[in-house]
PDB file of N, CA and C in Angstrom:
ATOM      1  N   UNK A   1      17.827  13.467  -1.401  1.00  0.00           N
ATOM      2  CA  UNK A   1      18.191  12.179  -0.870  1.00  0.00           C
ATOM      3  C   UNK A   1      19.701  12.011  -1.005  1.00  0.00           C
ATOM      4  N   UNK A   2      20.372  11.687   0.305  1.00  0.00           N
ATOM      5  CA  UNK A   2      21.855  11.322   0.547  1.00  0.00           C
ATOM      6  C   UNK A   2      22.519   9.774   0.465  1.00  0.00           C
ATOM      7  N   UNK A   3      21.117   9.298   0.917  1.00  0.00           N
ATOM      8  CA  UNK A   3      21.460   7.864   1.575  1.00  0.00           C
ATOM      9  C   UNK A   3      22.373   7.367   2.238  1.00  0.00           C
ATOM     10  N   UNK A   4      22.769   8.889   3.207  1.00  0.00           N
ATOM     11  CA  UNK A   4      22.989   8.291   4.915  1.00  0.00           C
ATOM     12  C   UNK A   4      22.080   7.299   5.173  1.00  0.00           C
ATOM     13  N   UNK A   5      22.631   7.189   6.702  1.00  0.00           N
ATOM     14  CA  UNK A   5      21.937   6.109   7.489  1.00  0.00           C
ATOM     15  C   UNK A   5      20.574   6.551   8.403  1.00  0.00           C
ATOM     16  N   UNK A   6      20.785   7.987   8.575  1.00  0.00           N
ATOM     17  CA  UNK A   6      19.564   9.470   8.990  1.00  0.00           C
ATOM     18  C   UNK A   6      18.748   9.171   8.369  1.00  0.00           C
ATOM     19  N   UNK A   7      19.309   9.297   6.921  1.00  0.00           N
ATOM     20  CA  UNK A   7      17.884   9.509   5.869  1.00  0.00           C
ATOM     21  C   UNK A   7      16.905   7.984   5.651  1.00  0.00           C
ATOM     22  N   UNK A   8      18.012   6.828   5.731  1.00  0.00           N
ATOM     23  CA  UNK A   8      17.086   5.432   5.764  1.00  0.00           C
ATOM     24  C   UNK A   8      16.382   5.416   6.890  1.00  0.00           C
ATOM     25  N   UNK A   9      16.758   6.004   8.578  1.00  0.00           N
ATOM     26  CA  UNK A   9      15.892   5.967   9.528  1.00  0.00           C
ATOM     27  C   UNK A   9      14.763   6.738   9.212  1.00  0.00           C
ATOM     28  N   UNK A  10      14.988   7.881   8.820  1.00  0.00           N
ATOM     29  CA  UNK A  10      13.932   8.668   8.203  1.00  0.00           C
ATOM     30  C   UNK A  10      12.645   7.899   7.443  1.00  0.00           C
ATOM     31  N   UNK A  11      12.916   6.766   6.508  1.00  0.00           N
ATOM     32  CA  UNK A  11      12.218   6.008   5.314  1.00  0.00           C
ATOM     33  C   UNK A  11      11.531   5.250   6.587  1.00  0.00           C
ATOM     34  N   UNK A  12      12.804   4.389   7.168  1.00  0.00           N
ATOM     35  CA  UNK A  12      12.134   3.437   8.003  1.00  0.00           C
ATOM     36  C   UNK A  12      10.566   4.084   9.011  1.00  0.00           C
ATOM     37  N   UNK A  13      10.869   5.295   9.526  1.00  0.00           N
ATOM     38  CA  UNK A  13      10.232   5.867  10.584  1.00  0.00           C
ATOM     39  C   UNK A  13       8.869   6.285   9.998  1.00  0.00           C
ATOM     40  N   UNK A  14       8.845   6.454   8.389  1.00  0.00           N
ATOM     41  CA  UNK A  14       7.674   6.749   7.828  1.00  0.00           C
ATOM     42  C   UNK A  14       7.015   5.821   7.245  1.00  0.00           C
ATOM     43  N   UNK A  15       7.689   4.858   7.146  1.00  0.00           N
ATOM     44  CA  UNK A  15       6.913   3.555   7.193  1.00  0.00           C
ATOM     45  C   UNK A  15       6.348   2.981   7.840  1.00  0.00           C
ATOM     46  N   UNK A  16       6.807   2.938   9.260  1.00  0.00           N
ATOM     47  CA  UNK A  16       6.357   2.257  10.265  1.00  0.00           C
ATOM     48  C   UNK A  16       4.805   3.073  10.675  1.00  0.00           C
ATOM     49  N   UNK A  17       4.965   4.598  10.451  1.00  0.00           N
ATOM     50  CA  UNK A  17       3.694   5.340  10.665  1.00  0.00           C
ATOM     51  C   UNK A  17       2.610   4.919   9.572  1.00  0.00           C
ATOM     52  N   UNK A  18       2.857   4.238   8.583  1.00  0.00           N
ATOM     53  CA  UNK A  18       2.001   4.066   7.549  1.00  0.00           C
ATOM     54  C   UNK A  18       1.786   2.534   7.799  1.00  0.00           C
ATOM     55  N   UNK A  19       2.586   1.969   8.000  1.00  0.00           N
ATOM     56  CA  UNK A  19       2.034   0.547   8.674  1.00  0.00           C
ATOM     57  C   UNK A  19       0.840   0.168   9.401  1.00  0.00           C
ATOM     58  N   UNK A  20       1.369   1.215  10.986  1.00  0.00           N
ATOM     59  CA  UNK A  20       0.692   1.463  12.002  1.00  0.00           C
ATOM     60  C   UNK A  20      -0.707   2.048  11.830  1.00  0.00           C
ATOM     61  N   UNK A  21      -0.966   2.887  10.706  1.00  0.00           N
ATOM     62  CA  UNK A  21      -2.399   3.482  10.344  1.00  0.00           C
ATOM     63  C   UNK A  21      -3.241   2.342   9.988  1.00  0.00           C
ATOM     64  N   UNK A  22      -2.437   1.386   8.609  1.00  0.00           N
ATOM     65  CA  UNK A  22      -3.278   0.411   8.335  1.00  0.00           C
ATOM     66  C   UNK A  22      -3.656  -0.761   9.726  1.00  0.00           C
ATOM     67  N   UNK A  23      -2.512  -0.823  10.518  1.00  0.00           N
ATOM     68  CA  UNK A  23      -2.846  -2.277  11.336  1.00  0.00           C
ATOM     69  C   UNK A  23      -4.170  -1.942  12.521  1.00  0.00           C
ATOM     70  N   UNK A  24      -3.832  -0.302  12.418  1.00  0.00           N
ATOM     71  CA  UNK A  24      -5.022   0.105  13.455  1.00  0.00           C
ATOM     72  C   UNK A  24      -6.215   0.472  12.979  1.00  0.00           C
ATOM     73  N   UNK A  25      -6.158   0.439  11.711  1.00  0.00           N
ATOM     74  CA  UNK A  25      -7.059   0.225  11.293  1.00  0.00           C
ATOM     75  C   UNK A  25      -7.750  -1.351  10.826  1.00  0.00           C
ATOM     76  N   UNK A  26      -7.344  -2.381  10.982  1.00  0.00           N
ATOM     77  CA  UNK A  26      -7.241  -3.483  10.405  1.00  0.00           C
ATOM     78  C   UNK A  26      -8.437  -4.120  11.824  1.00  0.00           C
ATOM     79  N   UNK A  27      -7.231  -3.576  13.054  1.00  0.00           N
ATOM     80  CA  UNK A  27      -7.560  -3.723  13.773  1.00  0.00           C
ATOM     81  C   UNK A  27      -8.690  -3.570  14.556  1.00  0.00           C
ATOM     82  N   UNK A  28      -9.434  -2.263  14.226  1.00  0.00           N
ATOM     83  CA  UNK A  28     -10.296  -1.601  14.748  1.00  0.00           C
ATOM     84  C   UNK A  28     -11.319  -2.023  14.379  1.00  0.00           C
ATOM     85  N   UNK A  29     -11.113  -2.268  13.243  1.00  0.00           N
ATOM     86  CA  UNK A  29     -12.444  -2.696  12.273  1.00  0.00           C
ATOM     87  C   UNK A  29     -13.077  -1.489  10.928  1.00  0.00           C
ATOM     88  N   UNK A  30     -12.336  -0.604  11.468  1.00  0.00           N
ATOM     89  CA  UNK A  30     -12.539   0.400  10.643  1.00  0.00           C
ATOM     90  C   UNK A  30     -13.442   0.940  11.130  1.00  0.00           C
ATOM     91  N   UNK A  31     -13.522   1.061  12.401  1.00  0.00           N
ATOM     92  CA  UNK A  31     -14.608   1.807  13.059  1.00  0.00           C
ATOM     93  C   UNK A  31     -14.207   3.026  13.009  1.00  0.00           C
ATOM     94  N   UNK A  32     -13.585   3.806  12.853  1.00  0.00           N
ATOM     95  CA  UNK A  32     -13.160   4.917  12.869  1.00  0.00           C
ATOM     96  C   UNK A  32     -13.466   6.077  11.678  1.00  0.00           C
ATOM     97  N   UNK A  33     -13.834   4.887  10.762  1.00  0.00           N
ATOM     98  CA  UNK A  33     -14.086   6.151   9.401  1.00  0.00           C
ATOM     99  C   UNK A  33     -15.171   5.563   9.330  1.00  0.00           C
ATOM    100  N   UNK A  34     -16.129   6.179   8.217  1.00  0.00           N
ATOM    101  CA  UNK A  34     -17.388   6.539   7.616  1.00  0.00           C
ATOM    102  C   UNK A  34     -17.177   4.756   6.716  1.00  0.00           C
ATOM    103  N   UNK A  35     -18.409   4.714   6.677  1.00  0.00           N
ATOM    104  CA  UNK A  35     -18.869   3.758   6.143  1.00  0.00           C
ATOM    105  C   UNK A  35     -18.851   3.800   4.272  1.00  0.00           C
ATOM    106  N   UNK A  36     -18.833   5.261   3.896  1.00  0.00           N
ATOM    107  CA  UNK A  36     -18.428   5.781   2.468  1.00  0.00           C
ATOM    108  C   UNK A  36     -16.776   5.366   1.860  1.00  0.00           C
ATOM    109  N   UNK A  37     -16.417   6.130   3.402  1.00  0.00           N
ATOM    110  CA  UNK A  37     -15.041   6.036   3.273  1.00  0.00           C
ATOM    111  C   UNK A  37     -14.607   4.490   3.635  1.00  0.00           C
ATOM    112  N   UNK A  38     -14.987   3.675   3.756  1.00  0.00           N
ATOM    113  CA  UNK A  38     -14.605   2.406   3.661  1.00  0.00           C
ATOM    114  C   UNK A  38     -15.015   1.750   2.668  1.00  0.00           C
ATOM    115  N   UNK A  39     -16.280   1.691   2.107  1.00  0.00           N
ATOM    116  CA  UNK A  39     -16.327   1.520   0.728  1.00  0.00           C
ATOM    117  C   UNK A  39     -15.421   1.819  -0.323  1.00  0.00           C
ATOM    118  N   UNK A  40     -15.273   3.112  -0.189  1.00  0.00           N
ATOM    119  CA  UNK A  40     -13.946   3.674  -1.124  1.00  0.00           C
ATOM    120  C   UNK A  40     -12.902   2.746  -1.047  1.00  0.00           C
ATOM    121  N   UNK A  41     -11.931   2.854  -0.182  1.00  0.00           N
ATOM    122  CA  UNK A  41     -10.879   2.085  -0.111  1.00  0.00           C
ATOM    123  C   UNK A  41     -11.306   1.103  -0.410  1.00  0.00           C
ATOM    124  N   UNK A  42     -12.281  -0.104   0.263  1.00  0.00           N
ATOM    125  CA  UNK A  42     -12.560  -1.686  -0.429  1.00  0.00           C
ATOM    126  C   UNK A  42     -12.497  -1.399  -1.918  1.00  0.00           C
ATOM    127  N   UNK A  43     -13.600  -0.963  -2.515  1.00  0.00           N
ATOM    128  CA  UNK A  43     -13.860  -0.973  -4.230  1.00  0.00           C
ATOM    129  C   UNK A  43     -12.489   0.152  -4.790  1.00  0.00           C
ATOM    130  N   UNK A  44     -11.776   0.606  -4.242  1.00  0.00           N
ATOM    131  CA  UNK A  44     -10.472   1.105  -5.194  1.00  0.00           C
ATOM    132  C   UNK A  44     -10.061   0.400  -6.414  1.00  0.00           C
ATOM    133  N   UNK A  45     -10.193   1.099  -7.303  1.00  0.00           N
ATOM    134  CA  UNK A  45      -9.559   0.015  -8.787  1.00  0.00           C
ATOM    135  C   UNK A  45      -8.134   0.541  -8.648  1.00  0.00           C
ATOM    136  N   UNK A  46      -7.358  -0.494  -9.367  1.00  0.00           N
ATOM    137  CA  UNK A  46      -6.209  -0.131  -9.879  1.00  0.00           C
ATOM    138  C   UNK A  46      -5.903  -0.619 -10.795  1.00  0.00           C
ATOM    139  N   UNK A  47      -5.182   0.143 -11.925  1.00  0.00           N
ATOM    140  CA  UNK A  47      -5.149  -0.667 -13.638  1.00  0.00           C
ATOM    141  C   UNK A  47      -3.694  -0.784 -13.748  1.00  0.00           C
ATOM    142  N   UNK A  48      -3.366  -1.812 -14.753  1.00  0.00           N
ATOM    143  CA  UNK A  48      -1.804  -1.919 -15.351  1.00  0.00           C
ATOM    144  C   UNK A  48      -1.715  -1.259 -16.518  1.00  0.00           C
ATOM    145  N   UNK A  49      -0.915  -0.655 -16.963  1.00  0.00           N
ATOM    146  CA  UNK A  49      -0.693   0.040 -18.099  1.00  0.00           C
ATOM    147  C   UNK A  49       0.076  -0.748 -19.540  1.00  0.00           C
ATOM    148  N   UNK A  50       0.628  -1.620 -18.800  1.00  0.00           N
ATOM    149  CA  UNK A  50       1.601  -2.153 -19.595  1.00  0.00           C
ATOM    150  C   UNK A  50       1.216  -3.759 -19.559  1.00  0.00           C
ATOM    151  N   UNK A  51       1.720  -4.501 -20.535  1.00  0.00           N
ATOM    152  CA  UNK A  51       1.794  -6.184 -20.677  1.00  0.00           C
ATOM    153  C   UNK A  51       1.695  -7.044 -19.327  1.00  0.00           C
ATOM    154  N   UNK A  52       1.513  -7.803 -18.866  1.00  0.00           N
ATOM    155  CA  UNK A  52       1.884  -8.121 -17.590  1.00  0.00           C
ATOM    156  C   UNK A  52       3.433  -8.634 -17.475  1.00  0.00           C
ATOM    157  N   UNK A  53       4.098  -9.167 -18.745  1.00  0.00           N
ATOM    158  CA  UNK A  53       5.325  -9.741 -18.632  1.00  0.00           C
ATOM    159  C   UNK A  53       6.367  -8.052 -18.600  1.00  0.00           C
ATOM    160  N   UNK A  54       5.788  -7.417 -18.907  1.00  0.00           N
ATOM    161  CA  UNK A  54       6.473  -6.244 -19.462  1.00  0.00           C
ATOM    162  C   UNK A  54       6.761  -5.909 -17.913  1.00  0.00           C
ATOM    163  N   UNK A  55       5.968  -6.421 -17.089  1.00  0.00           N
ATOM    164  CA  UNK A  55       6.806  -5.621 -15.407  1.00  0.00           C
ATOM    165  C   UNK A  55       7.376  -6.458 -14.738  1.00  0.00           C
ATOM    166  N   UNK A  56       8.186  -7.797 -15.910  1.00  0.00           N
ATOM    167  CA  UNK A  56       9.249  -8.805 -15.261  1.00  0.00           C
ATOM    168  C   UNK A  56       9.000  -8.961 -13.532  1.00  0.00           C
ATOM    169  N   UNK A  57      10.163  -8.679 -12.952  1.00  0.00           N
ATOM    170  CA  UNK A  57       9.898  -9.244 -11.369  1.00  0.00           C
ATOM    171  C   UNK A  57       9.703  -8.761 -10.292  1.00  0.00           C
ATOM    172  N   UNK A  58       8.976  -6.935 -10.591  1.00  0.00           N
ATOM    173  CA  UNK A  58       8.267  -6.590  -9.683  1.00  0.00           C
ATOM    174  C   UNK A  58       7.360  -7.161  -9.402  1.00  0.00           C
ATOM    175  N   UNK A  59       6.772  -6.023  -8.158  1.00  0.00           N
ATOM    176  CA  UNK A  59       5.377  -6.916  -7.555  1.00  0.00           C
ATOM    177  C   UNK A  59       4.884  -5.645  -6.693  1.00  0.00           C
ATOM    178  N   UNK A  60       3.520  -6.005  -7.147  1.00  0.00           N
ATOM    179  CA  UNK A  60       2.519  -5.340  -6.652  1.00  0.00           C
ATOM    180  C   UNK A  60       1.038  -5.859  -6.195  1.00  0.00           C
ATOM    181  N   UNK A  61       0.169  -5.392  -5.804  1.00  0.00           N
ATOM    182  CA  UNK A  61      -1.027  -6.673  -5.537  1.00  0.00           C
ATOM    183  C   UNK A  61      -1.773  -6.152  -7.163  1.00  0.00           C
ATOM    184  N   UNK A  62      -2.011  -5.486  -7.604  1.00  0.00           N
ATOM    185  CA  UNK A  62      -2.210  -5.511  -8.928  1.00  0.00           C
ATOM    186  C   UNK A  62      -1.260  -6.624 -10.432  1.00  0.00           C
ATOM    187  N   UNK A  63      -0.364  -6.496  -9.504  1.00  0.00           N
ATOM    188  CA  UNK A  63       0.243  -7.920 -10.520  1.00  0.00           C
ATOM    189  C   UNK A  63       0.211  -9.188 -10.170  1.00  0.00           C
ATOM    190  N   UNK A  64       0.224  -9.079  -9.011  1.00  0.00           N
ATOM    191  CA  UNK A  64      -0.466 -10.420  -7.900  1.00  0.00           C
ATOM    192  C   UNK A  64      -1.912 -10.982  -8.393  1.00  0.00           C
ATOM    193  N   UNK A  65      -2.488 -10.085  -8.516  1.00  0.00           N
ATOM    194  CA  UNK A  65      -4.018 -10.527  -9.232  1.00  0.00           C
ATOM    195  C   UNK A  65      -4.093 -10.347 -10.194  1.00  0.00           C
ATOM    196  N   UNK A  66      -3.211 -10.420 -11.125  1.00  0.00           N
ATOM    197  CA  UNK A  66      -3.147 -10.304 -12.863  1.00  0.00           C
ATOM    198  C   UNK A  66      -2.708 -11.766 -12.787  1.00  0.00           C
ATOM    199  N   UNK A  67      -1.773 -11.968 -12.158  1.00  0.00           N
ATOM    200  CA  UNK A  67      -0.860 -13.794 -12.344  1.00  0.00           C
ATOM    201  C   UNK A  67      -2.074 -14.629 -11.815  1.00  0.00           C
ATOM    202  N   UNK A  68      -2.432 -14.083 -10.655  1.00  0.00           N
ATOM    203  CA  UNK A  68      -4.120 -15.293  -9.859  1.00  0.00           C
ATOM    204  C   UNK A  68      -5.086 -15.645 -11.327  1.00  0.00           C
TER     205      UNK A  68
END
């Protein structure tokens, strides 16, 4: 990593492809994958390791639903 302005289009351009997976998928209904494989993703856990104050003023939806 340089952090030209290449390499942020680069970030940007792989984001937007990872965006675009979820919205078409959002979109679709998830018709596209297995009914396993959508389960999966819904029931995904994710744990905090640390205090909740201990990750000050990041944000994540795991800390989002630690503060809820």
């Amino acid at each position: 990593m340089d952090g030209t302005i290449d390499e942020l289009k680069g970030f940007e351009n792989h984001v937007a492809t990872i965006a675009g997976y979820w919205l078409d998928m959002l979109y679709s209904h998830a018709k596209d994958i297995s009914d396993k494989e959508l389960f999966k993703l819904i029931s995904e856990r994710r744990t905090m390791s640390r205090m909740l104050s201990d990750y000050g003023e990041q944000k994540s939806t795991s800390i989002s639903t630690a503060k809820r």
